[in-house]
N, C-alpha and C. Protein backbone atom coordinates (compact mmCIF):
# COMPACT_ATOMS: atom_id res chain seq x y z
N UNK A 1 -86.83 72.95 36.23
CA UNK A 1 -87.92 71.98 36.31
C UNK A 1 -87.44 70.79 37.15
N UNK A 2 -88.09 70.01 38.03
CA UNK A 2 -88.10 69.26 39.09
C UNK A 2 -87.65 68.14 38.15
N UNK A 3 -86.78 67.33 38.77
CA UNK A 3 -86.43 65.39 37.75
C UNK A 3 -87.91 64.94 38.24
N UNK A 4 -88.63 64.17 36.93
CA UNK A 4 -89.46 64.25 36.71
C UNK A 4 -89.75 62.77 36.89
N UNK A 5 -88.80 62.04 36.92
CA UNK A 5 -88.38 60.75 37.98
C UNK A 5 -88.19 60.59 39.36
N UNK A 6 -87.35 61.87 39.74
CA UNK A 6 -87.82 62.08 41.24
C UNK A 6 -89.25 62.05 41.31
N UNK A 7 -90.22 62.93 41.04
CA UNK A 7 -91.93 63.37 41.16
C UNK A 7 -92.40 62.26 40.84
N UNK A 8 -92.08 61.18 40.15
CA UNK A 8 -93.29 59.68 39.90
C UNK A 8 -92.51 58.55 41.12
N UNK A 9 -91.46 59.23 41.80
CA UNK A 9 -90.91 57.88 42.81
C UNK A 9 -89.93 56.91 42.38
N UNK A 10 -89.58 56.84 41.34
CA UNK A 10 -88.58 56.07 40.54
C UNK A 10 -87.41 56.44 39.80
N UNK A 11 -86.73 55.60 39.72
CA UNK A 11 -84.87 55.54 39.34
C UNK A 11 -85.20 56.21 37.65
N UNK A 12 -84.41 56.69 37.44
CA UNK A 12 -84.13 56.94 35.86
C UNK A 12 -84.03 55.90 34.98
N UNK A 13 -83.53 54.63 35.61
CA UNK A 13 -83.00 53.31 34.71
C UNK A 13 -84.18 52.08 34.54
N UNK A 14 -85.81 52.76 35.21
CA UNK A 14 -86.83 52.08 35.07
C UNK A 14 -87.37 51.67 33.92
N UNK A 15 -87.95 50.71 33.85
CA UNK A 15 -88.51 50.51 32.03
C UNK A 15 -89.96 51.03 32.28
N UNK A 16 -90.18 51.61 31.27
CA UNK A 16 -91.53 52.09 30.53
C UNK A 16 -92.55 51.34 31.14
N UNK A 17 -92.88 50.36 31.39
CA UNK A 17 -93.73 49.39 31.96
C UNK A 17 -93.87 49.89 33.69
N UNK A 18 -92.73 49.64 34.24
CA UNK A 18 -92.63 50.15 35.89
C UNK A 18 -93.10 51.80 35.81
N UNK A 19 -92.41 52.45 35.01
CA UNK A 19 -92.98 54.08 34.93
C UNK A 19 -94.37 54.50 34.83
N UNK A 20 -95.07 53.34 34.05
CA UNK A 20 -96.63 53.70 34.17
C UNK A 20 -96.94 53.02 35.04
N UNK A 21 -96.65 52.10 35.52
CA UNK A 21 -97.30 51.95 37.12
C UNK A 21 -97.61 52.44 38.16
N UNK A 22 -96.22 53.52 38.63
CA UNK A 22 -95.57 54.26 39.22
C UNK A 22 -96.98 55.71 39.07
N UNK A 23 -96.92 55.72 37.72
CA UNK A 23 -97.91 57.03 37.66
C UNK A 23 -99.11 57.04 37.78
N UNK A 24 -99.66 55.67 37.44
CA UNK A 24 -101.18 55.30 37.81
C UNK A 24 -101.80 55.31 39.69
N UNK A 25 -100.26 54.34 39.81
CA UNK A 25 -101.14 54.31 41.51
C UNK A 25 -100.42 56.20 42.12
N UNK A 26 -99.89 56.78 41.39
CA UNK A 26 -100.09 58.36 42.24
C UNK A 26 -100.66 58.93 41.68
N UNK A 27 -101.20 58.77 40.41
CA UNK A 27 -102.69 59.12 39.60
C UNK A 27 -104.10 58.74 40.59
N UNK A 28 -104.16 57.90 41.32
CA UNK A 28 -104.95 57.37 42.04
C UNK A 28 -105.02 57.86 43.09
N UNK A 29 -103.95 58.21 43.32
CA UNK A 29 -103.77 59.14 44.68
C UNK A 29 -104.33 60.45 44.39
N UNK A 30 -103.82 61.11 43.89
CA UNK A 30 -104.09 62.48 43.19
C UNK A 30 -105.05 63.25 42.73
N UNK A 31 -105.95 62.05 41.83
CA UNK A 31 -106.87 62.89 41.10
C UNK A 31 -107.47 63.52 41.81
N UNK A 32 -108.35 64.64 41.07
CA UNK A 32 -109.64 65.39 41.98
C UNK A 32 -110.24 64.75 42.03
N UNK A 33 -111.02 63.86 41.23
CA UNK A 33 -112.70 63.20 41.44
C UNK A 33 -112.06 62.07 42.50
N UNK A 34 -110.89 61.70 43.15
CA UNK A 34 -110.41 60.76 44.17
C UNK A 34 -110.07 61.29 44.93
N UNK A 35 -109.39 62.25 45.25
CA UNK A 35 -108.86 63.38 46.38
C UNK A 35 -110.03 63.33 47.23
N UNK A 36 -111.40 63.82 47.04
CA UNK A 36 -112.01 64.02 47.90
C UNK A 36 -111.64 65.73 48.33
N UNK A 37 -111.39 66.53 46.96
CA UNK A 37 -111.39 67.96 47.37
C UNK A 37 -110.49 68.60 48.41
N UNK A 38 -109.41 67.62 48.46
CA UNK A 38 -107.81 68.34 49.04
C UNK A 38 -107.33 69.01 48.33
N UNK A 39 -107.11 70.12 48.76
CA UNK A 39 -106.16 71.53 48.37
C UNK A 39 -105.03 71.36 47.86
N UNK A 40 -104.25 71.72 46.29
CA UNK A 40 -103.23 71.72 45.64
C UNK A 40 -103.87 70.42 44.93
N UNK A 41 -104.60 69.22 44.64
CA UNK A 41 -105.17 68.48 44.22
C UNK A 41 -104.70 68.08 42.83
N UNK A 42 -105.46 69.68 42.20
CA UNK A 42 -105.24 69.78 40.94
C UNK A 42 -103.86 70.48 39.92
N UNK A 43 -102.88 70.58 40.99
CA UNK A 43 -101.79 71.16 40.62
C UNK A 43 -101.13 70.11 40.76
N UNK A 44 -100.78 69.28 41.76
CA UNK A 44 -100.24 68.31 41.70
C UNK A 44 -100.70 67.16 41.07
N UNK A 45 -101.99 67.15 40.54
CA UNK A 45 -101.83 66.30 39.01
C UNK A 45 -101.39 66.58 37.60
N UNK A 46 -101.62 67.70 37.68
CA UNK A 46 -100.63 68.47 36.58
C UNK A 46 -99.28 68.42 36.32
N UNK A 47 -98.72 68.33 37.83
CA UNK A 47 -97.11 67.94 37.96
C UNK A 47 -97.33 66.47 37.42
N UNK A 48 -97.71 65.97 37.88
CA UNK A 48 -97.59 64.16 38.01
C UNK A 48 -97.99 64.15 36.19
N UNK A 49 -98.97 64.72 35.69
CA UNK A 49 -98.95 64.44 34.14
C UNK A 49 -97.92 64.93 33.26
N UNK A 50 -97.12 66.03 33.88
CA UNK A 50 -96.22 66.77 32.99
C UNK A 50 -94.47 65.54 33.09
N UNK A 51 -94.44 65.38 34.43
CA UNK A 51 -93.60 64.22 34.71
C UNK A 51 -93.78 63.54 34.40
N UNK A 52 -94.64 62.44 33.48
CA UNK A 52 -94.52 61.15 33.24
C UNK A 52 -94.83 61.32 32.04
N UNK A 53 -95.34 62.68 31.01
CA UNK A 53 -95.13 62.75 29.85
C UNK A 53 -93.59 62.92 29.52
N UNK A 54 -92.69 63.55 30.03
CA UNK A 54 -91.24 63.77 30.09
C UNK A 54 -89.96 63.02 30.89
N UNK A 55 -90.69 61.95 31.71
CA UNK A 55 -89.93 60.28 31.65
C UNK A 55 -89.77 59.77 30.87
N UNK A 56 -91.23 59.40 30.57
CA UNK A 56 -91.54 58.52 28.73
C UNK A 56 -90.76 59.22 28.18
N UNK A 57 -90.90 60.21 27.82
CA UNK A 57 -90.40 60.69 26.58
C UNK A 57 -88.60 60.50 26.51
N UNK A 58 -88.14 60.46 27.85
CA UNK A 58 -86.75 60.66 28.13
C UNK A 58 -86.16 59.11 28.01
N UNK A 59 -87.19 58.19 28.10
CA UNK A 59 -87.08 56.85 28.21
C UNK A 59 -86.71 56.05 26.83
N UNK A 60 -87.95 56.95 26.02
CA UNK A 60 -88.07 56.64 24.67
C UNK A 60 -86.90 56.70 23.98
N UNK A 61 -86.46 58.10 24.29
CA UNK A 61 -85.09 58.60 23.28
C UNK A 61 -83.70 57.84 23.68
N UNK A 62 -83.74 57.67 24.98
CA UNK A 62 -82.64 56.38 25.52
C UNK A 62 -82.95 55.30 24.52
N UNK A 63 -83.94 54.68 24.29
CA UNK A 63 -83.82 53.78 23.69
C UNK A 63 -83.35 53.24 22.33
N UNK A 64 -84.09 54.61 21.89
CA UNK A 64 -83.83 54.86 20.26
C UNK A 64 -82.43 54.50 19.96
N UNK A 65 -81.31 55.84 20.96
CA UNK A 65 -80.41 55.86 21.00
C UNK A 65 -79.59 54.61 20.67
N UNK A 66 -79.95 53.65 22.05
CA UNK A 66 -79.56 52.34 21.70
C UNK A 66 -79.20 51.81 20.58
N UNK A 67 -80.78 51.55 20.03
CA UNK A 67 -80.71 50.59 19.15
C UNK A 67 -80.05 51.30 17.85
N UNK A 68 -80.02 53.13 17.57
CA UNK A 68 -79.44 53.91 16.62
C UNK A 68 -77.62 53.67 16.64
N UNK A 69 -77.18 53.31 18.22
CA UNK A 69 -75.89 52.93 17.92
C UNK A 69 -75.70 51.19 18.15
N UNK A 70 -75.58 50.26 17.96
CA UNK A 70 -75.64 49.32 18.38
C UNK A 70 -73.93 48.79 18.18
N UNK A 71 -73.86 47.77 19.05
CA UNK A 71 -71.96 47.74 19.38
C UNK A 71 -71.95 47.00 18.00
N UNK A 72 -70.62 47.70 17.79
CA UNK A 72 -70.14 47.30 16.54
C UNK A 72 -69.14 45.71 16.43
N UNK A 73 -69.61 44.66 16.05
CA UNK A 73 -68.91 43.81 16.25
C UNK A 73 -68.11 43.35 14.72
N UNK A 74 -66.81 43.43 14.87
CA UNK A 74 -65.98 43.63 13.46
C UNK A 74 -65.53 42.00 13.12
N UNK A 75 -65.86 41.43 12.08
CA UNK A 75 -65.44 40.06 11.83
C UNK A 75 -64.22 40.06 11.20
N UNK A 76 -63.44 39.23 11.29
CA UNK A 76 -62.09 38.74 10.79
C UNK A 76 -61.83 38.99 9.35
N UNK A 77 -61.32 39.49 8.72
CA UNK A 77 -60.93 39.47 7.28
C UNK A 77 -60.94 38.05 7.32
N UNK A 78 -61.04 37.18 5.48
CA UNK A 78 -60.58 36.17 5.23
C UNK A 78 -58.92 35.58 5.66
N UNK A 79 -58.60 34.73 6.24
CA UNK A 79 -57.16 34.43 6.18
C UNK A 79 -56.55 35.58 7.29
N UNK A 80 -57.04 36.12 8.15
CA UNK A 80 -56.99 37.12 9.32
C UNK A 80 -55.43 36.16 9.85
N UNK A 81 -55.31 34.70 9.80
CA UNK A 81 -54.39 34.17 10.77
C UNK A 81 -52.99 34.08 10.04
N UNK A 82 -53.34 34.92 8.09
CA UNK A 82 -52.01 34.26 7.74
C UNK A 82 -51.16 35.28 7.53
N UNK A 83 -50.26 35.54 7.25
CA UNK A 83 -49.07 37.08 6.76
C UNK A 83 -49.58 37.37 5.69
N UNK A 84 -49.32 38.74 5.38
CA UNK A 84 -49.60 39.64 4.90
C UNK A 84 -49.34 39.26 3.36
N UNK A 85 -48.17 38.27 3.32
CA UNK A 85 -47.52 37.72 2.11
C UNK A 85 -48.08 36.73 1.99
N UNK A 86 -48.56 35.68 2.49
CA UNK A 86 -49.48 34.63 1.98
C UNK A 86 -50.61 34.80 1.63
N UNK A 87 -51.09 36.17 2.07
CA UNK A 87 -52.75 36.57 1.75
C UNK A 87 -52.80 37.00 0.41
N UNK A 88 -52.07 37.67 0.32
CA UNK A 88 -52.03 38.51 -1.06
C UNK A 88 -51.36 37.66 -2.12
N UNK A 89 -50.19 36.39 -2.32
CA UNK A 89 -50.47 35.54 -2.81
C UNK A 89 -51.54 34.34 -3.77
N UNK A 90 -52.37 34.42 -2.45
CA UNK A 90 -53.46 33.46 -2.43
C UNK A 90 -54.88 34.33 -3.43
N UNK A 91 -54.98 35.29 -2.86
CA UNK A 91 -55.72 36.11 -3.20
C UNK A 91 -57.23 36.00 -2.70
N UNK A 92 -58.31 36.84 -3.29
CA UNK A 92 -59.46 37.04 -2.72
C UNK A 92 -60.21 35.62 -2.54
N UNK A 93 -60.86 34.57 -3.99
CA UNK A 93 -61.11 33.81 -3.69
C UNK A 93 -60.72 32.75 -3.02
N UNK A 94 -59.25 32.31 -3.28
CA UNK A 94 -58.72 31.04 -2.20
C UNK A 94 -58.92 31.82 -0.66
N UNK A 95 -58.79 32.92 -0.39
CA UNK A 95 -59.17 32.98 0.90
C UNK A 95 -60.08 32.78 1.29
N UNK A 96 -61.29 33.18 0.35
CA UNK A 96 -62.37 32.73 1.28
C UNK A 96 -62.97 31.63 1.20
N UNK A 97 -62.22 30.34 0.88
CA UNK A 97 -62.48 29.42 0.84
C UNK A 97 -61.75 28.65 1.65
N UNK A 98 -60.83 29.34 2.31
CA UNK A 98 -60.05 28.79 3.66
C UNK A 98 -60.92 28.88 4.70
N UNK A 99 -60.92 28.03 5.88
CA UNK A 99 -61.52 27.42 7.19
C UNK A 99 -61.04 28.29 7.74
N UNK A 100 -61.07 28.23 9.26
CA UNK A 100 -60.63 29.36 10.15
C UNK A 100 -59.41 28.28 10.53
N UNK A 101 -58.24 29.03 10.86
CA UNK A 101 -57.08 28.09 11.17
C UNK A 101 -56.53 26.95 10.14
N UNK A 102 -56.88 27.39 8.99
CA UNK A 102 -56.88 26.47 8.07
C UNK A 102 -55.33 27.16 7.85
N UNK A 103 -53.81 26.06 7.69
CA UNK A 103 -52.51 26.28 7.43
C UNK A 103 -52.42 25.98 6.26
N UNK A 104 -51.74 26.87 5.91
CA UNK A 104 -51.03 27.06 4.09
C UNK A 104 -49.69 26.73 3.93
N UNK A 105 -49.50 25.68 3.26
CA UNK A 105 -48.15 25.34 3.49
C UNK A 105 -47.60 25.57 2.14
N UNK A 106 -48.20 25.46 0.99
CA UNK A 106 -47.35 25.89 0.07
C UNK A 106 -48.56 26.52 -1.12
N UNK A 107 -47.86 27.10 -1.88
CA UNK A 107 -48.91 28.10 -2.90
C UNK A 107 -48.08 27.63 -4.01
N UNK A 108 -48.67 26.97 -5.42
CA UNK A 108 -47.73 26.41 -6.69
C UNK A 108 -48.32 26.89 -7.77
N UNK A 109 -48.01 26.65 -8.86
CA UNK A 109 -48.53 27.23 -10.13
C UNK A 109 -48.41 25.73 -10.82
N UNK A 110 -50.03 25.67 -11.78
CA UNK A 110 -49.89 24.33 -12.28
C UNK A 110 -50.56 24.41 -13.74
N UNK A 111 -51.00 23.55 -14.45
CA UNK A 111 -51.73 23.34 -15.66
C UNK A 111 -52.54 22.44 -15.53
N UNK A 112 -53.64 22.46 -16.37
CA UNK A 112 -54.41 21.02 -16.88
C UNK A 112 -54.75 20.71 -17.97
N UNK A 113 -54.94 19.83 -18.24
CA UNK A 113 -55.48 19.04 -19.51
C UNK A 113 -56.80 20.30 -20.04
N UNK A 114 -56.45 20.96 -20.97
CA UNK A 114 -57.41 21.68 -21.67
C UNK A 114 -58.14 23.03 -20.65
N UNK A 115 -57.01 23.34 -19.94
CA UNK A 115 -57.46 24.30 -19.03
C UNK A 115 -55.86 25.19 -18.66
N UNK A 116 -56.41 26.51 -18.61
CA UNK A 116 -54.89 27.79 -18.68
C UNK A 116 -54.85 27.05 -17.31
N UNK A 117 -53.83 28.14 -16.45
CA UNK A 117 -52.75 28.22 -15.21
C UNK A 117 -54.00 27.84 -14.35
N UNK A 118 -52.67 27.48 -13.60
CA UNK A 118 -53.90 27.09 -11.82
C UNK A 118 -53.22 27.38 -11.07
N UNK A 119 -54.06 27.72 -9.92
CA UNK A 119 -53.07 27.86 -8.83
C UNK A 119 -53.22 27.24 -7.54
N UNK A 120 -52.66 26.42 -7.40
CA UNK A 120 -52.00 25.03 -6.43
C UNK A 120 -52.25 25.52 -4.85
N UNK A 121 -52.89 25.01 -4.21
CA UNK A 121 -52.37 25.61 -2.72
C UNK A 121 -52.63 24.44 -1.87
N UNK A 122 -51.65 24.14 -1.18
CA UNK A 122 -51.52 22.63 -0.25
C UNK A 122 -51.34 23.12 1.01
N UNK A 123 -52.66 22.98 2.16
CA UNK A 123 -52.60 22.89 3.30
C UNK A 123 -52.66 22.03 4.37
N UNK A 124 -53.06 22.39 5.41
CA UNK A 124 -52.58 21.04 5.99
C UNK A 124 -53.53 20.06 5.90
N UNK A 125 -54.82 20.21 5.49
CA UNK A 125 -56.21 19.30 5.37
C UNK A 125 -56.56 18.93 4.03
N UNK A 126 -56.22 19.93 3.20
CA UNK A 126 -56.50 19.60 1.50
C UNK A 126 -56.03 20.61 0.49
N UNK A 127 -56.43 20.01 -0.73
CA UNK A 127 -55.35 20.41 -1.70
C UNK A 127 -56.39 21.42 -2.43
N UNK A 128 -56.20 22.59 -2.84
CA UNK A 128 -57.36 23.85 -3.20
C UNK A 128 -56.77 23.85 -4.46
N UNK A 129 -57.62 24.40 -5.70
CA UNK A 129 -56.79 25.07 -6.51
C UNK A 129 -58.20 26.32 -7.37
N UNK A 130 -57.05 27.14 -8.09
CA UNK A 130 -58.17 27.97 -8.79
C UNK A 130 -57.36 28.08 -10.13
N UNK A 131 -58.54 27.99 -11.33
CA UNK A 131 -58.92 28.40 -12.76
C UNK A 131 -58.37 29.33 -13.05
N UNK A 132 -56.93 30.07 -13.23
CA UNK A 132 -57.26 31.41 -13.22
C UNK A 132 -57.74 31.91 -14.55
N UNK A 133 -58.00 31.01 -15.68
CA UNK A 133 -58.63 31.79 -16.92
C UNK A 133 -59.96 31.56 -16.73
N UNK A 134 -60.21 30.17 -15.71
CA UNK A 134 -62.46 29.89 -15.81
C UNK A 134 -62.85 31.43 -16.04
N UNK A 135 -64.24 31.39 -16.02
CA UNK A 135 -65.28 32.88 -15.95
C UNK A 135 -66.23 31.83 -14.83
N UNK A 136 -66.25 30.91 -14.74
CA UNK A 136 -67.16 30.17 -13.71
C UNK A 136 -66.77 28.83 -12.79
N UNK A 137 -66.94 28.30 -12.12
CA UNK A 137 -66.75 27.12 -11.77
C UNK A 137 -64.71 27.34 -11.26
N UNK A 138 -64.11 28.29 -11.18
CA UNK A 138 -63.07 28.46 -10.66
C UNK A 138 -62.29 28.02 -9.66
N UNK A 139 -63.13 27.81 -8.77
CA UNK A 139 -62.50 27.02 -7.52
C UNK A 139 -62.80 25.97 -7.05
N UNK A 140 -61.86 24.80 -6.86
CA UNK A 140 -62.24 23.67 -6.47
C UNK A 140 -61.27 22.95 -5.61
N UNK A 141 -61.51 21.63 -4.82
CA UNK A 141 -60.93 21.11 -3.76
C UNK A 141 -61.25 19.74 -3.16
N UNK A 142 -60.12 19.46 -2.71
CA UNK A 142 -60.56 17.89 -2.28
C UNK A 142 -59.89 17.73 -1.18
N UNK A 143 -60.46 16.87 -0.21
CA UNK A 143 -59.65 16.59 1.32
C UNK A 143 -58.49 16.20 1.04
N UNK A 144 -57.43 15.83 1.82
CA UNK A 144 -55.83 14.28 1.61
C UNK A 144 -56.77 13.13 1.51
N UNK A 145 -58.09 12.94 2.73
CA UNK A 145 -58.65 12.13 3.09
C UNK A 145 -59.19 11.31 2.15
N UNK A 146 -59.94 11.92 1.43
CA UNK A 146 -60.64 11.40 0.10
C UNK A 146 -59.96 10.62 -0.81
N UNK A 147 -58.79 11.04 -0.84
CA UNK A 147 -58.13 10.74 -2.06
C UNK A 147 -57.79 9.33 -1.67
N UNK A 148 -58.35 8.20 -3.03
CA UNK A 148 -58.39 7.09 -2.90
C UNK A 148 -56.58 6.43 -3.92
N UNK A 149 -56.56 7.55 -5.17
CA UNK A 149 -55.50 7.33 -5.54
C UNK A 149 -54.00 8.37 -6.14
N UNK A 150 -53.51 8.29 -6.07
CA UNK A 150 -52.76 9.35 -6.36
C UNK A 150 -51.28 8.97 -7.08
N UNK A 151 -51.66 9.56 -8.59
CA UNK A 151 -50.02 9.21 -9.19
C UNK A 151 -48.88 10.71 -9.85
N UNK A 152 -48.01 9.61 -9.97
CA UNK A 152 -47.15 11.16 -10.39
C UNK A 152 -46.23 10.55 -11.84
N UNK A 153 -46.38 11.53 -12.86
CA UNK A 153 -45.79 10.50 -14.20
C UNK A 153 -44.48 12.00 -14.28
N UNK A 154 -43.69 11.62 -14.83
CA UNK A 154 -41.83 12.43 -15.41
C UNK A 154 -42.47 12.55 -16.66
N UNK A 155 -42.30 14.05 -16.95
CA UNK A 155 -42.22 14.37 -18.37
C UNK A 155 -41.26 13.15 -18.90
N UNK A 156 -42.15 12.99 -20.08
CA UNK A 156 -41.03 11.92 -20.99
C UNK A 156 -40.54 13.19 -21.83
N UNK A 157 -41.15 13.89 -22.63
CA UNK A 157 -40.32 14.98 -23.55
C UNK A 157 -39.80 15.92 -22.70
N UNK A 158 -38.33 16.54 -23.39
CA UNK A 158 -37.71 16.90 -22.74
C UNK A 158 -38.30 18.76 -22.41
N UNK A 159 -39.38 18.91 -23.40
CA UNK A 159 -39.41 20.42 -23.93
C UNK A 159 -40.69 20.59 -22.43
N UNK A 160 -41.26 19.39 -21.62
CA UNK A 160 -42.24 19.69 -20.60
C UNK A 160 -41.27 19.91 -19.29
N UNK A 161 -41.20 20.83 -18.64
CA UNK A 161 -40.65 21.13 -17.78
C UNK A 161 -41.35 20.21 -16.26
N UNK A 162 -42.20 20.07 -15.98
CA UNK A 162 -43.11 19.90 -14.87
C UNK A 162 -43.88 18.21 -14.87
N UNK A 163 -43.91 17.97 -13.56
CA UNK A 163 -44.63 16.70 -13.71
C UNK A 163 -46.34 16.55 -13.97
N UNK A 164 -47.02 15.49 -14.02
CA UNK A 164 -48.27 15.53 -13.91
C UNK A 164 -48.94 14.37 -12.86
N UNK A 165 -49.46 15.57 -12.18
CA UNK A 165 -50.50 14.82 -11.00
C UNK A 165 -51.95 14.43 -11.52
N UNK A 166 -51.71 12.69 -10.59
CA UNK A 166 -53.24 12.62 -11.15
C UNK A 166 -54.01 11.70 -10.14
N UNK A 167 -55.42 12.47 -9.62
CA UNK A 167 -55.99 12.04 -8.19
C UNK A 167 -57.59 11.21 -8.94
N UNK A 168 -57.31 10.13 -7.99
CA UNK A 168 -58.92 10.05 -8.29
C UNK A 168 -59.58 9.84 -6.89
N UNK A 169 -60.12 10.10 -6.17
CA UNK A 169 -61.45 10.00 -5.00
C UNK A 169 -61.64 8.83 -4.90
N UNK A 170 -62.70 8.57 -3.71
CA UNK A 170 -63.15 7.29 -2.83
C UNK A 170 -64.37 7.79 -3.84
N UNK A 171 -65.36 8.56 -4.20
CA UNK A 171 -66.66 8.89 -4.89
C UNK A 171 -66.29 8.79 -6.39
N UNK A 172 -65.26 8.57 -6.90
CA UNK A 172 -64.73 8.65 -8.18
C UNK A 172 -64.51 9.47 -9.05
N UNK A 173 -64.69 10.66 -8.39
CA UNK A 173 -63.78 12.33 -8.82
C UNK A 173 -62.57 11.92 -9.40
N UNK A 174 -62.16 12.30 -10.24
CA UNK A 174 -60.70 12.22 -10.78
C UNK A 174 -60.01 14.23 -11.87
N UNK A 175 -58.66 14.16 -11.16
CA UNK A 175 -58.24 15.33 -11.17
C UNK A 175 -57.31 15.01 -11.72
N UNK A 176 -56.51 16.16 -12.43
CA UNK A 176 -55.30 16.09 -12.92
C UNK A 176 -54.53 17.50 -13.42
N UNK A 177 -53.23 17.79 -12.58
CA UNK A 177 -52.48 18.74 -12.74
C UNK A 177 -50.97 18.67 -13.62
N UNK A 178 -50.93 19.34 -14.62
CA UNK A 178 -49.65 19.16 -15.20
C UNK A 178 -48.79 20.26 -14.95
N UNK A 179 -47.47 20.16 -15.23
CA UNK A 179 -46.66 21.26 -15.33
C UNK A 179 -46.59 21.63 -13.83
N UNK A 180 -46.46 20.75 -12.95
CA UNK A 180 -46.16 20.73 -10.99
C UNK A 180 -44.60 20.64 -10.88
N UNK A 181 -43.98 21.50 -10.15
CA UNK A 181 -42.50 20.63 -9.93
C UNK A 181 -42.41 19.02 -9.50
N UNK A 182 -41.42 18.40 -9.79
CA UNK A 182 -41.77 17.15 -9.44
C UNK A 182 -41.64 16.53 -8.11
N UNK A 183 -41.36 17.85 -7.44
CA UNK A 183 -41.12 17.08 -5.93
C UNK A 183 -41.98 17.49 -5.05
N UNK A 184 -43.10 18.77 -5.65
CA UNK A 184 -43.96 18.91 -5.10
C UNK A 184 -45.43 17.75 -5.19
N UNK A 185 -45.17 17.47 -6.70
CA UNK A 185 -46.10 16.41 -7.33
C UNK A 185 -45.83 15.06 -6.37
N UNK A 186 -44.69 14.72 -6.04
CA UNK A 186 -44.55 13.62 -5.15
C UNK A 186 -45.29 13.54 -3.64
N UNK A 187 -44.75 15.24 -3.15
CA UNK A 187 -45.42 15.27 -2.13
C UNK A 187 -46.61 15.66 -1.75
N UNK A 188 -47.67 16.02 -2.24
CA UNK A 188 -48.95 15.79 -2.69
C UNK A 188 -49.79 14.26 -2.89
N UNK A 189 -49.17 13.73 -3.94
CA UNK A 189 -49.15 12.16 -3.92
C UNK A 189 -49.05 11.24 -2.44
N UNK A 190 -48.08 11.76 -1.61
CA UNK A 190 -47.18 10.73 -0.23
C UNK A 190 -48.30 11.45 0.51
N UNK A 191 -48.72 12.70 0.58
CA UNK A 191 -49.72 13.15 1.28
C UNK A 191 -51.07 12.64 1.75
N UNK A 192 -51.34 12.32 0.31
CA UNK A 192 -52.91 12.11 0.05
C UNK A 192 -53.09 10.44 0.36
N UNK A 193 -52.07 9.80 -0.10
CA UNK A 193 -51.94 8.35 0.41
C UNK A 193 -51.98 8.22 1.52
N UNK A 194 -51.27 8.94 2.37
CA UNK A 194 -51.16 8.78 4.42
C UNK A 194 -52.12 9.32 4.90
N UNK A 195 -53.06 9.63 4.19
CA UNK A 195 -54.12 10.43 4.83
C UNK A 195 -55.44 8.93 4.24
N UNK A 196 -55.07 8.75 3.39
CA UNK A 196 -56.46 7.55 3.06
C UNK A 196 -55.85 6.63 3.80
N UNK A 197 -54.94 6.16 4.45
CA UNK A 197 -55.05 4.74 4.81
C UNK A 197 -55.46 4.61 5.89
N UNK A 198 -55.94 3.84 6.49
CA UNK A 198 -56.81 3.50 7.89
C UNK A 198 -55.69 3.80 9.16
């Protein structure tokens, strides 16, 4: 069978729109009641209808095609920028509560006032932590920026191993972590201060 794009005058890579154009003005040409009773008349509209039913149709299924595969564009895992060992550390939720390029500088284990383990993570913009006993409300965070105050108290008894951090905000949020090493608790504190001052 003849390319059926060759027979209407046009490229294969035409859109549906140009293809019926293409077939109307040689429809116009063609017909019998327009021919004016030239010989092969009616055979060669037959070609011209069988060809532009089987363009379309060839046009159509290109398209489908298309849109049936469409490019696959794959997004970044959470934490895509950090090792393999800081990810799995951190785990599912602190990752996805990391920024893109957001640096992890340290991952800690902490306590609070009437609340199980936490887990500490100090980057380079703010201080994250997660609930790990909550069932809700688990993750939470504050800029360096924000932080309007920041103290650090020494176990007085000897049986508390860890210091206690305690932040309060420019909005008047106030936080507090116990059971921090104490030199991480310091530097958290020296952090959050150099980051509020003008």
């Amino acid at each position: 069978m003849p390319d059926p794009f060759a027979t209407l005058g046009v490229d294969p890579g035409v859109s549906e729109r140009e293809l019926a154009a293409a077939y109307r003005r040689l429809a116009k040409r063609w017909h019998p009641d327009r021919a004016g009773g030239e010989v092969g008349t009616d055979e060669r509209m037959v070609a011209l209808n069988a060809a532009y039913a089987q363009a379309r149709s060839q046009l159509r299924r290109a398209a489908r095609t298309r849109k049936a595969d469409p490019v696959v564009t794959r997004r970044k895992p959470p934490g895509a920028w950090l090792s393999a060992e800081t990810r799995k550390a951190l785990g599912w939720e602190l990752l996805t509560a990391l920024v893109e390029d957001e640096r992890v500088e340290r991952i800690a284990s902490a306590g609070g006032p009437g609340r199980g383990p936490i887990r500490l993570v100090v980057t380079d913009r703010r201080l994250l932590w997660l609930v790990e006993d909550a069932v809700t409300a688990r993750l939470d965070w504050v800029r360096f920026g924000l932080i309007e105050h920041a103290e650090v108290r020494r176990p007085l008894l000897s049986r508390r191993r860890g210091a206690l951090l305690r932040l309060r905000t420019k909005t008047g949020r106030r936080f507090a972590f116990g059971d921090i090493e104490p030199e991480l608790a310091q530097a958290i504190a020296a952090r959050a201060l150099v980051a509020a001052t003008p």
